[in-house]
C-alpha atoms as a PDB file:
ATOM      1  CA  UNK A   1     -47.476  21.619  13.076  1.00  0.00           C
ATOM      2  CA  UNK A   2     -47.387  18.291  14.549  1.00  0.00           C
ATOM      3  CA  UNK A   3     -44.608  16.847  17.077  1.00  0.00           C
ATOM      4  CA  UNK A   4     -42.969  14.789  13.938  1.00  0.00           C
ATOM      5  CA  UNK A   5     -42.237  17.963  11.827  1.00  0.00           C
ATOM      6  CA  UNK A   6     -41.225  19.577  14.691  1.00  0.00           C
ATOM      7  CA  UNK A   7     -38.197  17.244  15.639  1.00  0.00           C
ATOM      8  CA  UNK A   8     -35.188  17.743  13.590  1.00  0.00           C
ATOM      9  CA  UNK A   9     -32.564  14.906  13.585  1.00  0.00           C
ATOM     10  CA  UNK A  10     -28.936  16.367  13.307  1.00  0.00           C
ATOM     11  CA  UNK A  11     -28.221  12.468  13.054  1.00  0.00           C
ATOM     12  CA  UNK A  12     -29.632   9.508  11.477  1.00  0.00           C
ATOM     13  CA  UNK A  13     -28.510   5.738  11.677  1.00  0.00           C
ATOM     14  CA  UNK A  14     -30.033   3.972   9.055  1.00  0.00           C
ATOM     15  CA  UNK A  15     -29.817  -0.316   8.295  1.00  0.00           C
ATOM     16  CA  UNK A  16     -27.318  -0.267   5.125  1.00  0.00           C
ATOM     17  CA  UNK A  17     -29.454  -2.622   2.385  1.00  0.00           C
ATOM     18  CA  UNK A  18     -26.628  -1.482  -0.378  1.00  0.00           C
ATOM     19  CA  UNK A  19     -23.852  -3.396  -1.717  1.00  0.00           C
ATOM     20  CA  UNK A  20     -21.698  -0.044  -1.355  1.00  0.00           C
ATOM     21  CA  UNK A  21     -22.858   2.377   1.594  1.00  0.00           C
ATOM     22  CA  UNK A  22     -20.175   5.125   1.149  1.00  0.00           C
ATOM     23  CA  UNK A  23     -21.769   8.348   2.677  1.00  0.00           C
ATOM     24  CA  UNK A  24     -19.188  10.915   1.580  1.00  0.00           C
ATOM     25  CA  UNK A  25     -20.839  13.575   3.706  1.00  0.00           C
ATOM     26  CA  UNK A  26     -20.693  11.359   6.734  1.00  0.00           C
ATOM     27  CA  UNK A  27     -17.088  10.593   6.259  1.00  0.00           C
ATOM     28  CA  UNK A  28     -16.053  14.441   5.627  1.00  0.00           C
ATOM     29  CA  UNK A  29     -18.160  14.787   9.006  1.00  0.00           C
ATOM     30  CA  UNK A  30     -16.023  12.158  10.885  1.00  0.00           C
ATOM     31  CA  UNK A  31     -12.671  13.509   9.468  1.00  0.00           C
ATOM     32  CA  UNK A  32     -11.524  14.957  12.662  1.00  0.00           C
ATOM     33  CA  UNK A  33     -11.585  11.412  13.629  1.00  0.00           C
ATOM     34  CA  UNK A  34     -10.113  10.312  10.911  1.00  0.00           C
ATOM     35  CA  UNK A  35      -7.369  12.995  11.501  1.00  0.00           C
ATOM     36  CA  UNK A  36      -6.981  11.431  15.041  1.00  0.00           C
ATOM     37  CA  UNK A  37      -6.386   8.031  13.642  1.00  0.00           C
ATOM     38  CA  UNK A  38      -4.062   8.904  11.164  1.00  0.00           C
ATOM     39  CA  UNK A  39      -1.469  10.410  14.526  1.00  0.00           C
ATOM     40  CA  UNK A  40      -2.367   7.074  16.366  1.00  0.00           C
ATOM     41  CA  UNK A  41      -1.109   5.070  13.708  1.00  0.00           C
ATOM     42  CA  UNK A  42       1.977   7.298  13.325  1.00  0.00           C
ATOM     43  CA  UNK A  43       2.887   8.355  16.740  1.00  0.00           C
ATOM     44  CA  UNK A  44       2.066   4.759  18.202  1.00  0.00           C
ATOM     45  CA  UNK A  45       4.101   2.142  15.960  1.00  0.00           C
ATOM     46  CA  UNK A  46       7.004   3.485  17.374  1.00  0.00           C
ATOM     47  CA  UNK A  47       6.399   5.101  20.682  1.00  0.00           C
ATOM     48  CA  UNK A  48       8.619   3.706  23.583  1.00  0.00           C
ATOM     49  CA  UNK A  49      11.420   2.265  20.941  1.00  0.00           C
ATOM     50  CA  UNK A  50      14.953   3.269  21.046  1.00  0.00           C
ATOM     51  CA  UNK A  51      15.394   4.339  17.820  1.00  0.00           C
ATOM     52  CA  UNK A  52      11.886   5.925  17.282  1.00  0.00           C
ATOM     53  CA  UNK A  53      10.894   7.469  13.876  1.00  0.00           C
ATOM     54  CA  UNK A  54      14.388   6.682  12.978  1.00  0.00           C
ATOM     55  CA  UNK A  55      12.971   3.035  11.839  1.00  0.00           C
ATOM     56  CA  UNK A  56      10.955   4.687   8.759  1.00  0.00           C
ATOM     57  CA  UNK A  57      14.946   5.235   7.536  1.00  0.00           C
ATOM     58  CA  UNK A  58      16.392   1.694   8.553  1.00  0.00           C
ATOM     59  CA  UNK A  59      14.224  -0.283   7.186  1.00  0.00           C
ATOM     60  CA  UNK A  60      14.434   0.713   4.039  1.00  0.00           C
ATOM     61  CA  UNK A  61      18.141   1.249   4.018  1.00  0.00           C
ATOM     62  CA  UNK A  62      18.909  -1.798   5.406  1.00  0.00           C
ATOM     63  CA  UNK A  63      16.801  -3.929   3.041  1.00  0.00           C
ATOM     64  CA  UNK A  64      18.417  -2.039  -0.121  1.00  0.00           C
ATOM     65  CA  UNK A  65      21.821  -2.903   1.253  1.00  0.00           C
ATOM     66  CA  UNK A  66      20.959  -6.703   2.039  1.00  0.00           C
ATOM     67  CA  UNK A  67      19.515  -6.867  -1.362  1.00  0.00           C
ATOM     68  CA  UNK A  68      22.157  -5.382  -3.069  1.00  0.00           C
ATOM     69  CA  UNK A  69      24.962  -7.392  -1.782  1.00  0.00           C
ATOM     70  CA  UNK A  70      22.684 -10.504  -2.478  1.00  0.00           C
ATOM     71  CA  UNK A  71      21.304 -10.141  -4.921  1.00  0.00           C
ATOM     72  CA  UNK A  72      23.196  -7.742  -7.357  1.00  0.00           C
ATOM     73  CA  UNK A  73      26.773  -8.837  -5.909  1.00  0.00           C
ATOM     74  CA  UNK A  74      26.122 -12.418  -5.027  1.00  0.00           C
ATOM     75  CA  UNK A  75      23.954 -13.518  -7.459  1.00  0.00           C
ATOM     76  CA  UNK A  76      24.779 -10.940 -10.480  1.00  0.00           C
ATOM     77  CA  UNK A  77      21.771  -9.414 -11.367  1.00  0.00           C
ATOM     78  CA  UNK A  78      23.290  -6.532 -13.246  1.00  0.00           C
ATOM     79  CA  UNK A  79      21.052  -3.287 -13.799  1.00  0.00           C
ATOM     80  CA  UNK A  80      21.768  -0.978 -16.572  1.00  0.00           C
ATOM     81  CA  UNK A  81      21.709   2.568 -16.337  1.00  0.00           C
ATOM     82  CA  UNK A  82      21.354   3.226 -12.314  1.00  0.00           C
ATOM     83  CA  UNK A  83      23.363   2.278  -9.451  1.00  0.00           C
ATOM     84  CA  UNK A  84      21.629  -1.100  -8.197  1.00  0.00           C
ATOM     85  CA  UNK A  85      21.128   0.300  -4.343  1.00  0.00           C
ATOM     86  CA  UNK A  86      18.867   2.764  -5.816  1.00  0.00           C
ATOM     87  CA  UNK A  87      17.160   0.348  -8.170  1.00  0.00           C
ATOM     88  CA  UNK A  88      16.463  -1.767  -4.865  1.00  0.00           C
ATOM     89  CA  UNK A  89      15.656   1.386  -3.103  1.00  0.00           C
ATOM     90  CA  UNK A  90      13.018   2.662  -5.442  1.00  0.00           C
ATOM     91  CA  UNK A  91      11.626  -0.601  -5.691  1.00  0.00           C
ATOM     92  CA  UNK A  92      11.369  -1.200  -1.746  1.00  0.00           C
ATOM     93  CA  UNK A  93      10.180   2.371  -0.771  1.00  0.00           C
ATOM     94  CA  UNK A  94       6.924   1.491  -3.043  1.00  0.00           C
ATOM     95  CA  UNK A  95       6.737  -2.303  -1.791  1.00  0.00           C
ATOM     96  CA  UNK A  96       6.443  -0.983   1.615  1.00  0.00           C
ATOM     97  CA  UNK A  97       3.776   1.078   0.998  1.00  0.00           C
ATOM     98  CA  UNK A  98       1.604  -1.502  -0.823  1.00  0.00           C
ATOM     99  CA  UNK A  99       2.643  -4.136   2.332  1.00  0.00           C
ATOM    100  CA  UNK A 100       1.608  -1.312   4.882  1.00  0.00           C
ATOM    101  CA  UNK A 101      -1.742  -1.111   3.096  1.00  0.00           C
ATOM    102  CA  UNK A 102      -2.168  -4.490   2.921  1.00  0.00           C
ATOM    103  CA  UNK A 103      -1.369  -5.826   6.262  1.00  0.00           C
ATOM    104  CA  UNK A 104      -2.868  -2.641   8.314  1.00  0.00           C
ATOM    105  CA  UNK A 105      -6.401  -2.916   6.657  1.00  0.00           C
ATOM    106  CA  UNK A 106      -6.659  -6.530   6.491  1.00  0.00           C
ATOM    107  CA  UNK A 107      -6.785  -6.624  10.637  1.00  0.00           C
ATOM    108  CA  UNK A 108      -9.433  -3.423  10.608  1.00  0.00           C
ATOM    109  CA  UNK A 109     -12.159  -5.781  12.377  1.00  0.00           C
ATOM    110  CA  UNK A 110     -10.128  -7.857  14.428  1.00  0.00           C
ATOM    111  CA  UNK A 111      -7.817  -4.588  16.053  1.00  0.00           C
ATOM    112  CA  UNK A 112     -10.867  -2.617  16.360  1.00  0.00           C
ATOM    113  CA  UNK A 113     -13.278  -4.852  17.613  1.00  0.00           C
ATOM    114  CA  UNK A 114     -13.756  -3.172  21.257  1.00  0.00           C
ATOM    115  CA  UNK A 115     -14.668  -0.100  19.533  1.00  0.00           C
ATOM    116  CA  UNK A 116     -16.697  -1.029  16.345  1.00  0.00           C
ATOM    117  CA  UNK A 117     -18.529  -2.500  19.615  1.00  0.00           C
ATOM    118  CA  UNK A 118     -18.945   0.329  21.761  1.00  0.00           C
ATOM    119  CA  UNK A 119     -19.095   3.475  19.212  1.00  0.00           C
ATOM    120  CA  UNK A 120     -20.601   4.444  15.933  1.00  0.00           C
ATOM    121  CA  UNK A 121     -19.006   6.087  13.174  1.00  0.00           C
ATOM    122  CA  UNK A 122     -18.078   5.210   9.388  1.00  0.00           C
ATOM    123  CA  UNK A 123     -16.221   1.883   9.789  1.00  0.00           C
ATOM    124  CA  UNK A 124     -14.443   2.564   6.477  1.00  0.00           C
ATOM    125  CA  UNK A 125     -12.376   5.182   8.351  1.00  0.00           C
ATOM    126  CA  UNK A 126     -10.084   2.834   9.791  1.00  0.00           C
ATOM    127  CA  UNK A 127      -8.493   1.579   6.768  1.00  0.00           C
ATOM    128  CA  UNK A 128      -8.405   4.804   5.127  1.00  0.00           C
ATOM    129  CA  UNK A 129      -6.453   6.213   8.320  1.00  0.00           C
ATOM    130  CA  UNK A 130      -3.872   3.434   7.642  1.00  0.00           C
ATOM    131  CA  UNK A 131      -3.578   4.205   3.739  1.00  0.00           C
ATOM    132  CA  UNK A 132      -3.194   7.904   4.822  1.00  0.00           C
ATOM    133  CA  UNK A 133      -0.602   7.324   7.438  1.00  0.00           C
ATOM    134  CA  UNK A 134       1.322   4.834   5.228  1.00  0.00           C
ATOM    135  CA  UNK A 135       1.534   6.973   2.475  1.00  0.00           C
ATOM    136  CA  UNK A 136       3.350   9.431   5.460  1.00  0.00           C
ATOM    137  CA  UNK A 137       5.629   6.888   6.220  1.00  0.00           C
ATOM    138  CA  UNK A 138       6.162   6.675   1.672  1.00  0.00           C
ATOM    139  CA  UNK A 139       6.973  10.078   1.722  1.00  0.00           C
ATOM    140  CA  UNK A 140       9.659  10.526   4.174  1.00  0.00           C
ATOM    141  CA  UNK A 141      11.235   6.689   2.094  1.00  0.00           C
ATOM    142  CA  UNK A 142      10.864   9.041  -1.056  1.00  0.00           C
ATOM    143  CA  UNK A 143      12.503  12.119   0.725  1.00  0.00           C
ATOM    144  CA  UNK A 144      15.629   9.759   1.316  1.00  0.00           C
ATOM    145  CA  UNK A 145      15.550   8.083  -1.869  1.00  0.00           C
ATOM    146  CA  UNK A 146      15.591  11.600  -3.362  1.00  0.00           C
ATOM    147  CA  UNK A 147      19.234  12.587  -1.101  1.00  0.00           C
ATOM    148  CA  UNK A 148      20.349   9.475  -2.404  1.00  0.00           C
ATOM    149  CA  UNK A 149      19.713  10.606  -6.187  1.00  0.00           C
ATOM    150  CA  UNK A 150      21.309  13.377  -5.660  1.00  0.00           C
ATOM    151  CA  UNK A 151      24.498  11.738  -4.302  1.00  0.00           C
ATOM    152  CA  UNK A 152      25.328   9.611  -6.473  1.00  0.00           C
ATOM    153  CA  UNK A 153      24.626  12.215  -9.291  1.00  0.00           C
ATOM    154  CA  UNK A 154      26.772  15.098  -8.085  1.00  0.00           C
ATOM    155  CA  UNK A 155      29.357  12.778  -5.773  1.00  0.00           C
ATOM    156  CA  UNK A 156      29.865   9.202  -7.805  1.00  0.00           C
ATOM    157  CA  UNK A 157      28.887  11.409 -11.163  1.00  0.00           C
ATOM    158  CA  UNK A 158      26.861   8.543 -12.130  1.00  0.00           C
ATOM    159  CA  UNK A 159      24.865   8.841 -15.501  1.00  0.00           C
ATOM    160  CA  UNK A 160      21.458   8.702 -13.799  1.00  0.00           C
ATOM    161  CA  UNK A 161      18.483  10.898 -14.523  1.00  0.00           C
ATOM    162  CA  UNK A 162      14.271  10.325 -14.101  1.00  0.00           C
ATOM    163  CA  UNK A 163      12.391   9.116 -17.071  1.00  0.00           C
ATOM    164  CA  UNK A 164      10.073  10.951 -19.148  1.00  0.00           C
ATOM    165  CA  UNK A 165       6.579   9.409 -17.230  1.00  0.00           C
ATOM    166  CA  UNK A 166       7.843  10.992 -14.226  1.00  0.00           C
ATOM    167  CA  UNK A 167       4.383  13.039 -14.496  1.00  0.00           C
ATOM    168  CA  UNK A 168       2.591   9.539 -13.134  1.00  0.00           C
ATOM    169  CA  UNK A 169       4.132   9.241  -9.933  1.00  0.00           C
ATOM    170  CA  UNK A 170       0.459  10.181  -8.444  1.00  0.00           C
ATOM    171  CA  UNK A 171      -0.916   7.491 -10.937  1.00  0.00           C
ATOM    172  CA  UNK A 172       1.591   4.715  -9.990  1.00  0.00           C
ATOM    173  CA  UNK A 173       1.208   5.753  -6.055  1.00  0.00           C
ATOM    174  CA  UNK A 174      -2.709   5.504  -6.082  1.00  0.00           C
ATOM    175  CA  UNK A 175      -2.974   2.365  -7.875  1.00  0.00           C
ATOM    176  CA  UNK A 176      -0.375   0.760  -5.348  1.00  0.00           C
ATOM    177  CA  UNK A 177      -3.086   1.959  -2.649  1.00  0.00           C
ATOM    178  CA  UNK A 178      -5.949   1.371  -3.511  1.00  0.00           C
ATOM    179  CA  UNK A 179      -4.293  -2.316  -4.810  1.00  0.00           C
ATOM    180  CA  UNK A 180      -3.536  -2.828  -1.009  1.00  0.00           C
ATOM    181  CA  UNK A 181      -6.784  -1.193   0.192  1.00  0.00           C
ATOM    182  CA  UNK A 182      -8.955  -3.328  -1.580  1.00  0.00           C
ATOM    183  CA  UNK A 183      -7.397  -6.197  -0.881  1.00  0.00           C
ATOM    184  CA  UNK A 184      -6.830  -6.158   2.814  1.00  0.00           C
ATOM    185  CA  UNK A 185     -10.823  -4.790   3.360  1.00  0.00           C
ATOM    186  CA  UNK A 186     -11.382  -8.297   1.252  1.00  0.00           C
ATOM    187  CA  UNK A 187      -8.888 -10.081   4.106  1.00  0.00           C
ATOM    188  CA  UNK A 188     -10.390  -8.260   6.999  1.00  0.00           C
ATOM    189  CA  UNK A 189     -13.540 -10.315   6.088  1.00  0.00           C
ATOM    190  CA  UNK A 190     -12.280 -13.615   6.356  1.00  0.00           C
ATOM    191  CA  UNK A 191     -10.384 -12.925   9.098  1.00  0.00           C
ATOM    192  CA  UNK A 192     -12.876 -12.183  11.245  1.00  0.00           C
ATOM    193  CA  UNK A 193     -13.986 -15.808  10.828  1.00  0.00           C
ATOM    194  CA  UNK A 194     -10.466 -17.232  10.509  1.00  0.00           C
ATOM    195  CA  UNK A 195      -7.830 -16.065  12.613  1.00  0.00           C
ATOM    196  CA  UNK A 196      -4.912 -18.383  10.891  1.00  0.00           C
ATOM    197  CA  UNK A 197      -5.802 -16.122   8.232  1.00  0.00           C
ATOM    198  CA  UNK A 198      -3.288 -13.923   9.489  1.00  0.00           C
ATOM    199  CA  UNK A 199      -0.591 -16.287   9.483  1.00  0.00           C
ATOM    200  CA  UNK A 200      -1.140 -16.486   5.869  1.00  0.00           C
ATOM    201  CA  UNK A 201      -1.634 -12.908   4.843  1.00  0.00           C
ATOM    202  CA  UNK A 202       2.272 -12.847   6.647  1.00  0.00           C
ATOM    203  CA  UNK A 203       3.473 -15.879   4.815  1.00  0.00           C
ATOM    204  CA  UNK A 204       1.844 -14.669   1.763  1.00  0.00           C
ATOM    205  CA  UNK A 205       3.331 -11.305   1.256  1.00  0.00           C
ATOM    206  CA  UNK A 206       6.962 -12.493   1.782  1.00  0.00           C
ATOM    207  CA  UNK A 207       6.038 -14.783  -1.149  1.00  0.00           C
ATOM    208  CA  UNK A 208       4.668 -12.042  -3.070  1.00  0.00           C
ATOM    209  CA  UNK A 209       7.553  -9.851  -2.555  1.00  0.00           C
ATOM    210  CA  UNK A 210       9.469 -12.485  -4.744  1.00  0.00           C
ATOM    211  CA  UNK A 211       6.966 -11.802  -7.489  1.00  0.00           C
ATOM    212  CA  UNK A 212       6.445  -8.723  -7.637  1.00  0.00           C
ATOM    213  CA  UNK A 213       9.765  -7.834  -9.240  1.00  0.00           C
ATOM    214  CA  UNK A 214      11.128  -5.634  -6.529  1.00  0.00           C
ATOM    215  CA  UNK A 215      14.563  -6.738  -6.370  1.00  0.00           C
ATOM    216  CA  UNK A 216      14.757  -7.547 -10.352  1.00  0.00           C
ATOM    217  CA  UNK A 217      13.776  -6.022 -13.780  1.00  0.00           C
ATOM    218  CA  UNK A 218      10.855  -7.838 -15.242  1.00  0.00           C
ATOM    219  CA  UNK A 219      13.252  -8.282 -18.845  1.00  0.00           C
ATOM    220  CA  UNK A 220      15.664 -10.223 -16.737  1.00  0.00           C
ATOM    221  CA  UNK A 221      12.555 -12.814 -15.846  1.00  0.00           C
ATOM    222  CA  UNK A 222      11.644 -13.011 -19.573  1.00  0.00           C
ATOM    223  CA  UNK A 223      15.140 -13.596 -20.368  1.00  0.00           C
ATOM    224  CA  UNK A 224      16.247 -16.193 -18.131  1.00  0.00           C
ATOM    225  CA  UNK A 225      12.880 -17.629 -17.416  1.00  0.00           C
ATOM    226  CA  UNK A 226      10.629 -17.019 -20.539  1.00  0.00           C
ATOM    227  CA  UNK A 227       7.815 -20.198 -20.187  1.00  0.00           C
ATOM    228  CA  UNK A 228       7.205 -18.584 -16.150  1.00  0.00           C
ATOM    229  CA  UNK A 229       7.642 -14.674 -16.708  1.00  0.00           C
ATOM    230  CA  UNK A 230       3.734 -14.665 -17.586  1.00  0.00           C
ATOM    231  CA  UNK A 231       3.714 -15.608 -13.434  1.00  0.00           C
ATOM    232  CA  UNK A 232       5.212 -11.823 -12.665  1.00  0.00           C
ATOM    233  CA  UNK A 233       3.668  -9.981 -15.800  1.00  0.00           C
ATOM    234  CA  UNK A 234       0.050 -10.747 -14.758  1.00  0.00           C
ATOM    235  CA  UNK A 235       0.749  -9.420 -11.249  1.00  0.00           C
ATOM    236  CA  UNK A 236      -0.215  -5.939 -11.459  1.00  0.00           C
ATOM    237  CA  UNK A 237       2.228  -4.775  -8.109  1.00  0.00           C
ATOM    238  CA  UNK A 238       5.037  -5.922 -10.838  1.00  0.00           C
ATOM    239  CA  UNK A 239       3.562  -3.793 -13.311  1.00  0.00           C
ATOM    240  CA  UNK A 240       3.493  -0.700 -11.510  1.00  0.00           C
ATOM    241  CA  UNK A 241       6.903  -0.748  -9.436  1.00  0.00           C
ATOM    242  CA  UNK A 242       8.309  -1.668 -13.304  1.00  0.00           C
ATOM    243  CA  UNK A 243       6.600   1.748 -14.300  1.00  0.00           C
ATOM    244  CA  UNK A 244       7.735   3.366 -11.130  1.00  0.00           C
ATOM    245  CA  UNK A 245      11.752   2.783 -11.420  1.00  0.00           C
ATOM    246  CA  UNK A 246      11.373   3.807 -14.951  1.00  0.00           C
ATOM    247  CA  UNK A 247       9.919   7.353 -13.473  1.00  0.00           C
ATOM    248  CA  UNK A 248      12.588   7.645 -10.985  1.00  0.00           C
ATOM    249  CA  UNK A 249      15.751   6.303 -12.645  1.00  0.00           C
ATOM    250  CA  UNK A 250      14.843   5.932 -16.468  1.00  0.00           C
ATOM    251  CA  UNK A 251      15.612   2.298 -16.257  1.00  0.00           C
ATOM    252  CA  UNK A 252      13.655  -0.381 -17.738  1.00  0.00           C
ATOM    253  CA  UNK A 253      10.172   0.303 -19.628  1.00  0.00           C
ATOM    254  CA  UNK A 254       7.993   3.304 -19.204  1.00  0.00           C
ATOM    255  CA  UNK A 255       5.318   0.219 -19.065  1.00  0.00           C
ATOM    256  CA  UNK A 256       2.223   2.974 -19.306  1.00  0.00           C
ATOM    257  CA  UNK A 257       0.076   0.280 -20.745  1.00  0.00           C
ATOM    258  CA  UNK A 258       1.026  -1.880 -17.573  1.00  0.00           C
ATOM    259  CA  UNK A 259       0.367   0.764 -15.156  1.00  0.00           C
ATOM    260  CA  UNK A 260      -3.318   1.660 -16.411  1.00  0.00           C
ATOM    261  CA  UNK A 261      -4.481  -2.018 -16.829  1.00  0.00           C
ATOM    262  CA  UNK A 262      -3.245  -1.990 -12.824  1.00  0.00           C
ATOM    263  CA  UNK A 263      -5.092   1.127 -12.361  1.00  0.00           C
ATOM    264  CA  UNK A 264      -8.163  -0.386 -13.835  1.00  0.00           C
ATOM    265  CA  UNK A 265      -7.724  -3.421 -11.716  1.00  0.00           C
ATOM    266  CA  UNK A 266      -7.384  -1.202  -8.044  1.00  0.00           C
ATOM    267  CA  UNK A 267     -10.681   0.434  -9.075  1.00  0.00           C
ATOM    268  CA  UNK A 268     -12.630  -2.958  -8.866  1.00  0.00           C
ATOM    269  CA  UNK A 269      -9.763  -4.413  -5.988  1.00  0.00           C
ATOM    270  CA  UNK A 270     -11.850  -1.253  -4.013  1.00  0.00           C
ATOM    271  CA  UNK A 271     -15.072  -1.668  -5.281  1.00  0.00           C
ATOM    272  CA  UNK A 272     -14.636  -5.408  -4.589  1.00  0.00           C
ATOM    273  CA  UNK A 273     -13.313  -4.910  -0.878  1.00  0.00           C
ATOM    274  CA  UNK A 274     -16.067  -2.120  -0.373  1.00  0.00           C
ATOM    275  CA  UNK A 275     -19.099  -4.465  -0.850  1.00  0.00           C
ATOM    276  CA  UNK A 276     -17.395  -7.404   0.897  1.00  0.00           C
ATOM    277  CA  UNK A 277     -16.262  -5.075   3.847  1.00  0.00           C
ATOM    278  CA  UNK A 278     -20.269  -3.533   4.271  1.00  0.00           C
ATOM    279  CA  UNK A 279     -21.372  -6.882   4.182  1.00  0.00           C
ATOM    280  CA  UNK A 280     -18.911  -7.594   7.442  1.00  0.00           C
ATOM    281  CA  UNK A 281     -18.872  -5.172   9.556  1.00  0.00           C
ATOM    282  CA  UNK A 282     -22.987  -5.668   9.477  1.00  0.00           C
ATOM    283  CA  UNK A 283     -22.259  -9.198  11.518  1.00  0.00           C
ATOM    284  CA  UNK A 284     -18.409  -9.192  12.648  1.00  0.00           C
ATOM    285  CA  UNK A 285     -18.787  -8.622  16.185  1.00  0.00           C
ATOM    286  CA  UNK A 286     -21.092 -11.752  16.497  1.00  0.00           C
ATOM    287  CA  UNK A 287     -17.707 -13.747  15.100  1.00  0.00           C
ATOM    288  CA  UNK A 288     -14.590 -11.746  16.364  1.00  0.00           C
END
């Protein structure tokens, strides 16, 4: 037996020449450090802050207030069949999700740049630690719009129930994710080149939140403005947070079509942001 068949590598770093290097066995094998990202980004955001976890509650609160009074009060967008705080609610506690995703994964090489440096493991890791500890953060939004549900059902008696696509709440919560994860790995890119970049993925999402039909039904936008509403219908975040209320307050459309032509359009958002990201992180730390 020669000295070559004798050596067995429990390792092996290997040049990627693919447009998509995703080593599924190499990720499961690096999951207790994906594990140990995840609690960084949770614990961290708010260590050392007054309020602590409390701001996963406030945030979203506060915004459904601020929107209500504005929007719904002030400016008399009326919603039919739900309470408008929860219409706001529902819509918010999936808009933060998608921003989280967004804004998180688009920094991946510029945040991590001292240790892409320094150690090797699967670089995709980081963003998926910051789609897994977002969707954390969704849950414990979901868990509050859910109290609220139930109060104004049992204490306001108000004639609200979920609507019959409830069953796609995984569907509608994936697409939103992966919508956010392809997108920001795309981002990442050129910001490793262009750091204003991320003055514009800021200024950009407070734009979007406007057209994504967060605070509004999308049959109020074809109502009142019918030659622009093609603006919010071919945005697939409008799409799904339209199917989404419908699911959790039976108000609106069940808009199934509109959620799987978004679904389709995460899948190549990810494929997309997957070759453009392997193509990065090959060269990053000769720009960042």
């Amino acid at each position: 037996m020669n000295k070559a068949e004798e050596t067995a590598w429990l390792y092996e770093i290997k040049p990627k020449g693919k447009f998509i290097d995703l080593n599924f066995k190499e990720i499961w094998r690096y999951r207790d450090l994906l594990i140990l990202f995840v609690k960084r980004d949770i614990v961290t955001v708010y260590k050392q802050t007054a309020l602590g976890p409390l701001w996963y509650l406030i945030q979203p609160l506060f915004t459904s207030v601020i929107f209500t009074l504005v929007f719904n009060n002030v400016a008399g967008i009326k919603i039919d069949g739900a309470p408008s705080f929860l219409f706001n609610l529902a819509g918010i506690t999936l808009w933060t999700y998608f921003k989280e995703c967004l804004t998180n994964t688009s920094t991946t090489f510029t945040s991590n740049a001292g240790l892409f440096g320094k150690v090797y493991f699967p670089r995709v890791i980081s963003p998926l630690s910051r789609i897994i500890s977002g969707l954390f953060k969704y849950v414990i939004q979901l868990v509050i719009f859910i109290v609220f549900f139930f109060y104004f059902l049992f204490f306001k008696e108000k004639p609200i129930s979920v609507g019959s696509t409830l069953y796609l709440l995984p569907v509608a919560i994936a697409t939103i994710a992966m919508l956010g994860l392809g997108a920001g790995m795309m981002l990442s890119a050129i910001a490793t080149k262009y750091r204003d970049v991320k003055i514009l993925i800021s200024f950009g999402v407070q734009l979007l939140l406007y057209l994504s039909a967060v605070m509004y039904p999308l049959s109020l936008v074809k109502e009142k403005l019918s030659d622009y509403a093609w603006v919010v219908e071919y945005n697939p975040i409008a799409q799904v947070i339209e199917a989404y209320r419908y699911m959790l307050l039976n108000v609106g459309e069940p808009n199934i079509k509109g959620l799987w032509i978004s679904l389709a359009l995460s899948i190549v958002f990810v494929f997309l942001g997957l070759i453009v990201f392997n193509k990065t992180e090959k060269t990053f730390i000769d720009t960042v």
